[in-house]
PDB file of N, CA and C in Angstrom:
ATOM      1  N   UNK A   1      -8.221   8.063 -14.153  1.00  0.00           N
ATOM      2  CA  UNK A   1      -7.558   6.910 -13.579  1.00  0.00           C
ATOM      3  C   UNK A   1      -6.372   7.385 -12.753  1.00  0.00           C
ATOM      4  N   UNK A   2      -6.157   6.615 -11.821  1.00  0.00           N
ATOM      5  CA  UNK A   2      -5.001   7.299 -10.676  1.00  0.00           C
ATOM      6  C   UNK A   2      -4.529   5.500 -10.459  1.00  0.00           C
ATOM      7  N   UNK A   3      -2.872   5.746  -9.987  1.00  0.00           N
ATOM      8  CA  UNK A   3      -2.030   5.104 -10.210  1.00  0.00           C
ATOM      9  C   UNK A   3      -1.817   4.862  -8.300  1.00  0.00           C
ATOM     10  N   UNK A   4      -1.834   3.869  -7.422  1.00  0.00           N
ATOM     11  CA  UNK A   4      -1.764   3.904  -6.672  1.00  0.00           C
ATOM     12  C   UNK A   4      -0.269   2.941  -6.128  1.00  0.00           C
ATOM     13  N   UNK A   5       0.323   3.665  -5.111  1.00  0.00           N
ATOM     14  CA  UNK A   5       1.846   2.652  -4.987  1.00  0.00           C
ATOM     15  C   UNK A   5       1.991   2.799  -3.475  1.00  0.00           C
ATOM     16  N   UNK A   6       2.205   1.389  -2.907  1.00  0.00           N
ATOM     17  CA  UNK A   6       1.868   0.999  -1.368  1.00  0.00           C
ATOM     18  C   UNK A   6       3.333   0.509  -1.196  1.00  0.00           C
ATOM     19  N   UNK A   7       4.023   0.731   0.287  1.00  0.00           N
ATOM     20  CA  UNK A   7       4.611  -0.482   0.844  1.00  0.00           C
ATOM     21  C   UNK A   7       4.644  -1.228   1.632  1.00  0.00           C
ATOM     22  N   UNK A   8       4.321  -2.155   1.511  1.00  0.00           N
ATOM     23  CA  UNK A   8       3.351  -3.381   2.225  1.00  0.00           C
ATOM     24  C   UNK A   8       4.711  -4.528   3.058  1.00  0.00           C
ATOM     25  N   UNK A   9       4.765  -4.900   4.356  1.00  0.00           N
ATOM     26  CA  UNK A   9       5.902  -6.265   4.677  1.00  0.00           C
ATOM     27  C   UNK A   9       5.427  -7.298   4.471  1.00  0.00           C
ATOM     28  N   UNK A  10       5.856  -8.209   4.292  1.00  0.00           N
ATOM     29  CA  UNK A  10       6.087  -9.187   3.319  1.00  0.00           C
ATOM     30  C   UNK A  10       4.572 -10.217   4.252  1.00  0.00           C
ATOM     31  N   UNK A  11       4.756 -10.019   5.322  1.00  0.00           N
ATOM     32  CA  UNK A  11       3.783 -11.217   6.318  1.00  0.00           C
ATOM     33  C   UNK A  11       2.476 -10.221   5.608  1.00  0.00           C
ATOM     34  N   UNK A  12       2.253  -9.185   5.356  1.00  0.00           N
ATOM     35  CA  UNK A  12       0.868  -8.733   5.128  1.00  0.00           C
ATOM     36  C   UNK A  12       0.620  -8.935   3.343  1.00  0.00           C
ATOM     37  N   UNK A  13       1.531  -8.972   2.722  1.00  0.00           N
ATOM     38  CA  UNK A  13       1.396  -8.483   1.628  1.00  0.00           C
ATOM     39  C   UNK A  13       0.698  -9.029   0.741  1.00  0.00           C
ATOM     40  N   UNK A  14       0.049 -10.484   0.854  1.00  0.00           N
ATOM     41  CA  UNK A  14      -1.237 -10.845   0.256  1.00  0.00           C
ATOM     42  C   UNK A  14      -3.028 -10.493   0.767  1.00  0.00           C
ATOM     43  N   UNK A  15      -2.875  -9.970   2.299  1.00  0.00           N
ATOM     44  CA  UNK A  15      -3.873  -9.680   3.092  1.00  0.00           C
ATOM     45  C   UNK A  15      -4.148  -7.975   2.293  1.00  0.00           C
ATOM     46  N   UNK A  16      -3.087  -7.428   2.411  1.00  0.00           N
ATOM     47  CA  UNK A  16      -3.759  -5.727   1.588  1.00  0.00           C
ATOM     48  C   UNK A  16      -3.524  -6.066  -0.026  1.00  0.00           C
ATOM     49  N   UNK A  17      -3.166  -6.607  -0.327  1.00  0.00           N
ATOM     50  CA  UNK A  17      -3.726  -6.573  -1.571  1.00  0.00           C
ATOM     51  C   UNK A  17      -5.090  -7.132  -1.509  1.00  0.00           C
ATOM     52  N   UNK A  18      -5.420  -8.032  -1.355  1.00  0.00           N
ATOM     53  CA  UNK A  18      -6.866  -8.969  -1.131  1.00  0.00           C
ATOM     54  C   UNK A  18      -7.752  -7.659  -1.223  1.00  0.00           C
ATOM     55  N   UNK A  19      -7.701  -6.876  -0.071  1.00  0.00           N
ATOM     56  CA  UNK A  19      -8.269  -6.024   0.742  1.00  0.00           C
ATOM     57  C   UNK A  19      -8.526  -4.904  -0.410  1.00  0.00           C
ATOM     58  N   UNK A  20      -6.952  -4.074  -1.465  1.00  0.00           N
ATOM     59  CA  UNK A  20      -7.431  -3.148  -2.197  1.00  0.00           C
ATOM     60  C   UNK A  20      -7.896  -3.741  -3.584  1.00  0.00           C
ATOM     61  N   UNK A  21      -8.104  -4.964  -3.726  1.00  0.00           N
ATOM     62  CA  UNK A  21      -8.622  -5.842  -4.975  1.00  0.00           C
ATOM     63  C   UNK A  21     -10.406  -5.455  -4.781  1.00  0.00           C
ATOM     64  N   UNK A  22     -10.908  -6.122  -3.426  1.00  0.00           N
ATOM     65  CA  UNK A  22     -11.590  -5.859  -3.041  1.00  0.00           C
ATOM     66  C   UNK A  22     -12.417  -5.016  -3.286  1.00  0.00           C
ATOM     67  N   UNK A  23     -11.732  -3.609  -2.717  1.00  0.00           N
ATOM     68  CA  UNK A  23     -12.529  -2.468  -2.763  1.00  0.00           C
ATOM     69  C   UNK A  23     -12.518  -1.538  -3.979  1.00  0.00           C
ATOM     70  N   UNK A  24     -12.156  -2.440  -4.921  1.00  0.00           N
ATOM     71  CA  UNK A  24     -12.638  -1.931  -6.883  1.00  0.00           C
ATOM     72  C   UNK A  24     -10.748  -1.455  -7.060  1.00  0.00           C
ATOM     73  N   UNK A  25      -9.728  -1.750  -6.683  1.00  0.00           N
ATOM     74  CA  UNK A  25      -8.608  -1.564  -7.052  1.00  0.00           C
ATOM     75  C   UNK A  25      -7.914  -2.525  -8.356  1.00  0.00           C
ATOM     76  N   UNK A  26      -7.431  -2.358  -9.705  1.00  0.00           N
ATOM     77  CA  UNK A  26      -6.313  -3.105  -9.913  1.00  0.00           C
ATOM     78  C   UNK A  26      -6.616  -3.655 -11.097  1.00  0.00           C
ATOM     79  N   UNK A  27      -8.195  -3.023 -11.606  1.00  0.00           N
ATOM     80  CA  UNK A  27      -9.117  -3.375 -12.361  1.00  0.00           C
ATOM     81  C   UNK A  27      -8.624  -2.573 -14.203  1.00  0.00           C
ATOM     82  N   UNK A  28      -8.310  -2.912 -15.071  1.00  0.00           N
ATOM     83  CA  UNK A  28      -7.943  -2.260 -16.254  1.00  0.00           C
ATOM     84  C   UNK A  28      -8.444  -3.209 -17.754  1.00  0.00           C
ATOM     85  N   UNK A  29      -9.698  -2.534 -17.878  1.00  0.00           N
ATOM     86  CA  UNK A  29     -10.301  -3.111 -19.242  1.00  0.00           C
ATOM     87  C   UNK A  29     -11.259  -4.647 -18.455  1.00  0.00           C
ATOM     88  N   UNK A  30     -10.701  -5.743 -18.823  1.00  0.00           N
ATOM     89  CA  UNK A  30     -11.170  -7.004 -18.765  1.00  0.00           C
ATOM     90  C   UNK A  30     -10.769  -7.581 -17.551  1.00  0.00           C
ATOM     91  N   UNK A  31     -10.250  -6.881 -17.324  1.00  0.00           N
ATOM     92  CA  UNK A  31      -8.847  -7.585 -16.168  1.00  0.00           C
ATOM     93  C   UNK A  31      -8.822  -7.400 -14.970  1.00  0.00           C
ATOM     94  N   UNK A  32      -9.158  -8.054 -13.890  1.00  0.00           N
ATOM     95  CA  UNK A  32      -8.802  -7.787 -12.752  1.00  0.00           C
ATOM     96  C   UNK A  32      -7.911  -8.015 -11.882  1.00  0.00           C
ATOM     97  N   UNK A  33      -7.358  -7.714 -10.580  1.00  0.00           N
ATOM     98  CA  UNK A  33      -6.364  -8.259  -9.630  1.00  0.00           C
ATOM     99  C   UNK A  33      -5.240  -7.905 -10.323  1.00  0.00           C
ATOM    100  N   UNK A  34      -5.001  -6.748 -10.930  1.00  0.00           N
ATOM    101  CA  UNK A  34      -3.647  -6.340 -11.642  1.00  0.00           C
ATOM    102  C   UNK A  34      -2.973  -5.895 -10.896  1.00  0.00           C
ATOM    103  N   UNK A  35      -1.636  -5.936 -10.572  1.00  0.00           N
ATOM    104  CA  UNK A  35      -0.792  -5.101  -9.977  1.00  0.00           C
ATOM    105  C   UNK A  35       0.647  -5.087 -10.476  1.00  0.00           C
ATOM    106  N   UNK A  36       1.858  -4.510  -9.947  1.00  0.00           N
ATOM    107  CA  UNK A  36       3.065  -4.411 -10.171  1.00  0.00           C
ATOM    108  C   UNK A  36       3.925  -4.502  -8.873  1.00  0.00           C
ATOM    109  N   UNK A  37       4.869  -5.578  -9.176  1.00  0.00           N
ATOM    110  CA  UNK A  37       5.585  -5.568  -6.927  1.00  0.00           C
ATOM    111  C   UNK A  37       6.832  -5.505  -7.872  1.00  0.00           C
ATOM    112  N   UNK A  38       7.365  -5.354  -6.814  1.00  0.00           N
ATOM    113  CA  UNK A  38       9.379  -5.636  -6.208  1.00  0.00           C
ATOM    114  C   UNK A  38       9.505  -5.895  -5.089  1.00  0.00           C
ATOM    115  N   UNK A  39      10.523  -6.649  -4.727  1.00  0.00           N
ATOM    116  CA  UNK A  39      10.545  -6.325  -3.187  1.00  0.00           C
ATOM    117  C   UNK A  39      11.727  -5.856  -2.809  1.00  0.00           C
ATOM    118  N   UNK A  40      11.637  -4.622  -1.859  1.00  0.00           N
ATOM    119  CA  UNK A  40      13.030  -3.941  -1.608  1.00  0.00           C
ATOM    120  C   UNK A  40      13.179  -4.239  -0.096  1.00  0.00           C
ATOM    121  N   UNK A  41      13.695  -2.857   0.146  1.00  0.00           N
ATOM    122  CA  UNK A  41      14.094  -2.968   1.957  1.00  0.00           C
ATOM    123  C   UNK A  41      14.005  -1.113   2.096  1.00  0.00           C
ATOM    124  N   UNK A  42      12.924  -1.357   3.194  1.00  0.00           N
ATOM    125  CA  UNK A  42      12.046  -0.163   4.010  1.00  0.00           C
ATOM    126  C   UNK A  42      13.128   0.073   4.546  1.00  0.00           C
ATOM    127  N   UNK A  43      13.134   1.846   5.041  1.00  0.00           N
ATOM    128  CA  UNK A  43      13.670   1.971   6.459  1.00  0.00           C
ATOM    129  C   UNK A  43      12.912   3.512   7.499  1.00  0.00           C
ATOM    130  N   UNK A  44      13.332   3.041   8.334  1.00  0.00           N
ATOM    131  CA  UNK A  44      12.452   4.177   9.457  1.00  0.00           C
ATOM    132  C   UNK A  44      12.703   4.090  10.859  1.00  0.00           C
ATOM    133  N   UNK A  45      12.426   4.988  11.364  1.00  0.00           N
ATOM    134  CA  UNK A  45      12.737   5.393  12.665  1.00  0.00           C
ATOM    135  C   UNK A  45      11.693   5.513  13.759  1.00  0.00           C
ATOM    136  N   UNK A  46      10.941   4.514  14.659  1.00  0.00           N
ATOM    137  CA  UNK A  46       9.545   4.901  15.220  1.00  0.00           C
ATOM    138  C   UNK A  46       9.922   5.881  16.695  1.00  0.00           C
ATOM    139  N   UNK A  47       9.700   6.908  16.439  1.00  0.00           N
ATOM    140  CA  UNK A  47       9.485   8.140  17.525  1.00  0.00           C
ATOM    141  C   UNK A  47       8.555   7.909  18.415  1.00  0.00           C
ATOM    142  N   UNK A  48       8.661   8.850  19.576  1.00  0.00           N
ATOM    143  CA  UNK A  48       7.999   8.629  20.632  1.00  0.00           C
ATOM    144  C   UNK A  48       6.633   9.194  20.393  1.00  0.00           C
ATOM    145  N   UNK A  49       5.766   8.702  20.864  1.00  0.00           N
ATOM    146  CA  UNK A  49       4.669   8.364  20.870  1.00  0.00           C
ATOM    147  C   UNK A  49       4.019   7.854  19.738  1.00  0.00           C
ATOM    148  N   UNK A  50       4.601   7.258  19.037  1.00  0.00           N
ATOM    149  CA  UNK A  50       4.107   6.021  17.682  1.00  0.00           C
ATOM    150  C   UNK A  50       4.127   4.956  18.670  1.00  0.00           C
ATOM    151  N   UNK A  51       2.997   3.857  17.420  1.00  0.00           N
ATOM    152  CA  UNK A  51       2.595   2.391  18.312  1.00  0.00           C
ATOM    153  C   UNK A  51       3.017   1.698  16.786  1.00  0.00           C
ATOM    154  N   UNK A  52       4.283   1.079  17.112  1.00  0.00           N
ATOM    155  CA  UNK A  52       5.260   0.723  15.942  1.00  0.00           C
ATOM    156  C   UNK A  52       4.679  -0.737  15.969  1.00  0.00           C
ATOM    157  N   UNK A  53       4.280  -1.391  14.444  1.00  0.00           N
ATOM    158  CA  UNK A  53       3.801  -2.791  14.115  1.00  0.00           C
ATOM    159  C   UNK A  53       5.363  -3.513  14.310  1.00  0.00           C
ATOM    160  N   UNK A  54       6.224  -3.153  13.986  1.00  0.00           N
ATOM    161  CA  UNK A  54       7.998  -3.408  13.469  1.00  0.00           C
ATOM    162  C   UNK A  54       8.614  -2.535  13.898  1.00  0.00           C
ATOM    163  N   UNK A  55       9.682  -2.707  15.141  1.00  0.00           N
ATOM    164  CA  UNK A  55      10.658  -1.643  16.070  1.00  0.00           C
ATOM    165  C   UNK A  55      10.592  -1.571  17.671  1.00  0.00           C
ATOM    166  N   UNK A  56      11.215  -1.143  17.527  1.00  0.00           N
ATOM    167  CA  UNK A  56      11.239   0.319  19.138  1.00  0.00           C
ATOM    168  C   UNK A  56      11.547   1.777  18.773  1.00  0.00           C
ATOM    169  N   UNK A  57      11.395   2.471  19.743  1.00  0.00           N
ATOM    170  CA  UNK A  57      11.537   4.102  19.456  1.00  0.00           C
ATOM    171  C   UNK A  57      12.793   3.936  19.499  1.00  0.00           C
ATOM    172  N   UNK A  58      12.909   5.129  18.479  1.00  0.00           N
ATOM    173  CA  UNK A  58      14.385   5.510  18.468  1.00  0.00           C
ATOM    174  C   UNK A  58      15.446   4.748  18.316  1.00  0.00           C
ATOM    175  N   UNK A  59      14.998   4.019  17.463  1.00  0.00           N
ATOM    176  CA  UNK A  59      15.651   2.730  16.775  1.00  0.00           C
ATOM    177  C   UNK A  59      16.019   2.711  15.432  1.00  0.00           C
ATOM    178  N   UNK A  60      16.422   2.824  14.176  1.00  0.00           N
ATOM    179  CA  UNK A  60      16.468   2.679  12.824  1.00  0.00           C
ATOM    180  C   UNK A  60      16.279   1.106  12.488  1.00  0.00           C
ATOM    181  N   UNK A  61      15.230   1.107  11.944  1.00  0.00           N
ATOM    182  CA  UNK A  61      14.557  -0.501  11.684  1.00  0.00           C
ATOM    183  C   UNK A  61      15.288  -0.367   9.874  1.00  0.00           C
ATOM    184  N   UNK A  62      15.321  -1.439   9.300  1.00  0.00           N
ATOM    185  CA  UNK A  62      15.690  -1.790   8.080  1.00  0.00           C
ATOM    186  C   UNK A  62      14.575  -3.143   7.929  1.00  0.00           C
ATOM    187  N   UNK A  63      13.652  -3.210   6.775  1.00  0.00           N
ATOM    188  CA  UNK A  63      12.545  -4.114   6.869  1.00  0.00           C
ATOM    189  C   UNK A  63      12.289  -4.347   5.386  1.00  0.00           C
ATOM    190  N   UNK A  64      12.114  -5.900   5.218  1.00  0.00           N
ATOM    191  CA  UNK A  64      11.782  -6.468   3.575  1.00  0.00           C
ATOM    192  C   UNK A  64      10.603  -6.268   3.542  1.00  0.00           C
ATOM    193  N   UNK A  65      10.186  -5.175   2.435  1.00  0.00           N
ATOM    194  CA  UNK A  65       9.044  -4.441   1.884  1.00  0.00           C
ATOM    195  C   UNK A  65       8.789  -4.996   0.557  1.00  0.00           C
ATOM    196  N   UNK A  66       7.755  -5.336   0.135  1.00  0.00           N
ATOM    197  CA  UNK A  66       6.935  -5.384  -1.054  1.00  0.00           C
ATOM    198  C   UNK A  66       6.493  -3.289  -1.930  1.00  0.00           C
ATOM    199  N   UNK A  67       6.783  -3.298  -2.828  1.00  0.00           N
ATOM    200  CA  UNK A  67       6.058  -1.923  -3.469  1.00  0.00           C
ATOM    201  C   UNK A  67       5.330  -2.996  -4.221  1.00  0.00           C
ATOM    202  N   UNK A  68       4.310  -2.430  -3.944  1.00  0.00           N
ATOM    203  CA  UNK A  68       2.887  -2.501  -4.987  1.00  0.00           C
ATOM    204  C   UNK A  68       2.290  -1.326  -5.564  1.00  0.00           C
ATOM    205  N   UNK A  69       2.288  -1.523  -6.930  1.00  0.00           N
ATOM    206  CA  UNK A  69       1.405  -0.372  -7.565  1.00  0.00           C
ATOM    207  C   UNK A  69       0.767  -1.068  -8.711  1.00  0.00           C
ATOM    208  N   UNK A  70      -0.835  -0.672  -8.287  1.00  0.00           N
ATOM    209  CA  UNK A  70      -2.168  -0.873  -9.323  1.00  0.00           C
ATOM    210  C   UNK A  70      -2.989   0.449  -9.530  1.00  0.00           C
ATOM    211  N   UNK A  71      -3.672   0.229 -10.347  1.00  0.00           N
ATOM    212  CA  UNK A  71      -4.792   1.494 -11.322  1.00  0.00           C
ATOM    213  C   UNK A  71      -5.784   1.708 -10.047  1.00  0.00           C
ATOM    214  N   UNK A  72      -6.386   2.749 -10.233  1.00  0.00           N
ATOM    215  CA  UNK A  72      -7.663   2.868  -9.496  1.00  0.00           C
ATOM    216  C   UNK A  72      -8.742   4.309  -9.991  1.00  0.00           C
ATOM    217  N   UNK A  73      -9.869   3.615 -10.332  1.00  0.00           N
ATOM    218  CA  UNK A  73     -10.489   4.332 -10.683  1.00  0.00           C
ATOM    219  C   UNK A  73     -10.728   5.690  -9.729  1.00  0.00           C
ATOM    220  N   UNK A  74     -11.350   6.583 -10.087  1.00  0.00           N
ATOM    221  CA  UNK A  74     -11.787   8.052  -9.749  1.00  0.00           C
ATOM    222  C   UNK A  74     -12.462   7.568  -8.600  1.00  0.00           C
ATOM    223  N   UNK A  75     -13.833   6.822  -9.106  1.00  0.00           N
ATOM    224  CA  UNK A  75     -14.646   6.596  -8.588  1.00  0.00           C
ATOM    225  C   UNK A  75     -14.342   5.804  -7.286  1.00  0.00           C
ATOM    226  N   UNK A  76     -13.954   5.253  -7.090  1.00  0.00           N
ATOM    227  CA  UNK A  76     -13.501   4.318  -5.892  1.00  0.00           C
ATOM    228  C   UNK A  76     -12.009   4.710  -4.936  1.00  0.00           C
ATOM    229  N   UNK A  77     -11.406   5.991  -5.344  1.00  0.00           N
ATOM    230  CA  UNK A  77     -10.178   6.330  -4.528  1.00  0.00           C
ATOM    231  C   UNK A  77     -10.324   6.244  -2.822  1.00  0.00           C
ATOM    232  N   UNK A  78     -11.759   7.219  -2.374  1.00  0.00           N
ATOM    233  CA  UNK A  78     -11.766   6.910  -1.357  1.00  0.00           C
ATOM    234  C   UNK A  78     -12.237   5.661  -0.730  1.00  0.00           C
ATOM    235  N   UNK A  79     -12.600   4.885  -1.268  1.00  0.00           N
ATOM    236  CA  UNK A  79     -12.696   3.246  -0.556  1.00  0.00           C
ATOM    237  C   UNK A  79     -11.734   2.354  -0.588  1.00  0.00           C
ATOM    238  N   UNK A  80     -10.800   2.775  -1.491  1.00  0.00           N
ATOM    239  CA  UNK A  80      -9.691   1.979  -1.805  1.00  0.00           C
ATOM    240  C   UNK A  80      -8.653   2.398  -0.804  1.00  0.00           C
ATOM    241  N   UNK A  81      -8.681   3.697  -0.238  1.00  0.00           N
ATOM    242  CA  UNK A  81      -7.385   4.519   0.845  1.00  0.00           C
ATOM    243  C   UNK A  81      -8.462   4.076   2.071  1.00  0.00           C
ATOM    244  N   UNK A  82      -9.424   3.845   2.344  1.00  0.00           N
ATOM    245  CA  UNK A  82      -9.797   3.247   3.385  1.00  0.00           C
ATOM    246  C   UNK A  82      -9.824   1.682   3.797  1.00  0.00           C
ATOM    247  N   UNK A  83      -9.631   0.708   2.603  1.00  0.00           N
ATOM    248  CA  UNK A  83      -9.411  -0.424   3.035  1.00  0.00           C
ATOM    249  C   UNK A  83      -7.860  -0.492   3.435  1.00  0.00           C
ATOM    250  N   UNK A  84      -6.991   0.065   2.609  1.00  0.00           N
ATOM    251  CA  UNK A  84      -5.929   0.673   2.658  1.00  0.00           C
ATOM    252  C   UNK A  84      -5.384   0.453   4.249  1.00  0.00           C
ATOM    253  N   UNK A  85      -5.800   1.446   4.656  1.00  0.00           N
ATOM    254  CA  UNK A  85      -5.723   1.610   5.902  1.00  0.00           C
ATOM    255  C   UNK A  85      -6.235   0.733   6.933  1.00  0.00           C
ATOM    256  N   UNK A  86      -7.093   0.419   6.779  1.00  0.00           N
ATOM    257  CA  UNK A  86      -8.065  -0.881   7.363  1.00  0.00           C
ATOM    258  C   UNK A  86      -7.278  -2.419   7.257  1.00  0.00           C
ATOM    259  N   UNK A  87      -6.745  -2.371   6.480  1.00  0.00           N
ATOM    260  CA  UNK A  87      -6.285  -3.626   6.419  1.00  0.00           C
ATOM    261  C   UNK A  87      -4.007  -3.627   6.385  1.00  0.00           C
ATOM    262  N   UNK A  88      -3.955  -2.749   5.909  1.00  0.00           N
ATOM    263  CA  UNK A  88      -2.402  -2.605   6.213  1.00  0.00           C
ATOM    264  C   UNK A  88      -2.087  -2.948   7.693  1.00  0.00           C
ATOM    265  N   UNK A  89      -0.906  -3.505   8.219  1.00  0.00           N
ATOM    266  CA  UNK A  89      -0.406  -3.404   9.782  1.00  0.00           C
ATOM    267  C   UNK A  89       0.357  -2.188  10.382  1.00  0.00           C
ATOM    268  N   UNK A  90       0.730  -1.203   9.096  1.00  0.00           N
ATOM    269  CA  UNK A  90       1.511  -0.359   9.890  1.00  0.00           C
ATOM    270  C   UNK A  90       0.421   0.951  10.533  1.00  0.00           C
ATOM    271  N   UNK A  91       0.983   1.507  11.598  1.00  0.00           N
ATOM    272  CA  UNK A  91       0.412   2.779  12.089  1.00  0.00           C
ATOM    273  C   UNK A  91       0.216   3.855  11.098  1.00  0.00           C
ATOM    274  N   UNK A  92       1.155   3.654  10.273  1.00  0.00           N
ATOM    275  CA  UNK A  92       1.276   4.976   9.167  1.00  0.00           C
ATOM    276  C   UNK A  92       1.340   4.464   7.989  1.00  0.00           C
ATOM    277  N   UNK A  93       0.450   3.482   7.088  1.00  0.00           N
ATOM    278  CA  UNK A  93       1.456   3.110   5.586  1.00  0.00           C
ATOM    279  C   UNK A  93       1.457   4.627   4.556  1.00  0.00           C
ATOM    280  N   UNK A  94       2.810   3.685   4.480  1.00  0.00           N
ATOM    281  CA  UNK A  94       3.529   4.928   2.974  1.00  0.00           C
ATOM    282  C   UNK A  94       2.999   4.553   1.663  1.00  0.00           C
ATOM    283  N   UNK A  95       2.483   5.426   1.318  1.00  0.00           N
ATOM    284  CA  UNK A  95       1.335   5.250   0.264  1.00  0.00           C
ATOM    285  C   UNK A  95       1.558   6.960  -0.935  1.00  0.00           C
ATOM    286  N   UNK A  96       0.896   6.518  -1.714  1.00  0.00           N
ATOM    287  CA  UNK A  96       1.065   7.610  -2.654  1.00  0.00           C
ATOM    288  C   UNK A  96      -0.186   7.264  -3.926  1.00  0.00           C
ATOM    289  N   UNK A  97      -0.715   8.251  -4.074  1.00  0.00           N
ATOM    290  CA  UNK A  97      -2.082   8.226  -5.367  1.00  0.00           C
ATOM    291  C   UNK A  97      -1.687   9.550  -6.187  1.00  0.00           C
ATOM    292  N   UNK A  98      -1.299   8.883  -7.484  1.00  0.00           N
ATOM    293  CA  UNK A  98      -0.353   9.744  -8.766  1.00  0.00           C
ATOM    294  C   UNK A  98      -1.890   9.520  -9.492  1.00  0.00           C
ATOM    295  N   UNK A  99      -2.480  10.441 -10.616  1.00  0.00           N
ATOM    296  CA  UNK A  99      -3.260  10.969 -11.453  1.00  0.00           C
ATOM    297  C   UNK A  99      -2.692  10.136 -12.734  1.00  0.00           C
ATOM    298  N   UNK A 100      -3.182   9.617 -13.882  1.00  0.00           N
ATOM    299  CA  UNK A 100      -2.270   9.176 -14.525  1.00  0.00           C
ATOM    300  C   UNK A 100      -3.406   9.527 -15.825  1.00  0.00           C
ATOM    301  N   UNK A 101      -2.604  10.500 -16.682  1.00  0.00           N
ATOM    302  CA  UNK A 101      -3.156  10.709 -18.239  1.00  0.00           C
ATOM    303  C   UNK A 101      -2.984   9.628 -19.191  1.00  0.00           C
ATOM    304  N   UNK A 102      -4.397   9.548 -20.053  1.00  0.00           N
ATOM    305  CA  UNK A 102      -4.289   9.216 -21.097  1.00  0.00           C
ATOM    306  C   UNK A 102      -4.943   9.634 -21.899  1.00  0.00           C
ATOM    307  N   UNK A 103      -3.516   9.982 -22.630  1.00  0.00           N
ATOM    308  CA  UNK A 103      -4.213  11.040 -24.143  1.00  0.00           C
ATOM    309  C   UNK A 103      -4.415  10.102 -25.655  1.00  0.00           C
TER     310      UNK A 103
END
């Protein structure tokens, strides 16, 4: 099982979840559509030659972000980092897939 943690803006943030529910994400025992949010505040800088969803180049953007983190099986990592991507708005989402033991 691997532990997956997204940051999603707030206008998308029921569309990628939908999206990694979807593609077998979030799922633990009986249960589906599980996840964990907060919502903080992103920040970043879009450089030249990025095609920025939020900004201008060479700008420092500050942006209300959702973190989401749900389970994801073995089996489904790569369909889940492809809806991922498929359905997020940013050029680049910040994403992270942690391994998670249980002994």
């Amino acid at each position: 099982m691997y532990k997956l943690t997204v940051f999603i803006p707030e206008s998308a943030l029921d569309q990628v979840k939908s999206a990694l529910f979807v593609a077998g994400a979030g799922t633990i025992g009986n249960y589906e559509q599980c996840c964990w949010q907060v919502k903080g505040t992103g920040q970043f800088m879009p450089l030249s030659g990025s095609t920025p969803h939020i900004g201008t180049h060479d700008s420092l953007e500050m942006v209300d972000e959702w973190r989401v983190e749900m389970v994801v099986a073995e089996a489904v990592i790569e369909t889940v980092i492809a809806a991922l991507k498929e359905a997020h708005p940013y050029e680049t989402p910040a994403y992270d897939m942690i391994k998670v033991l249980d002994f």
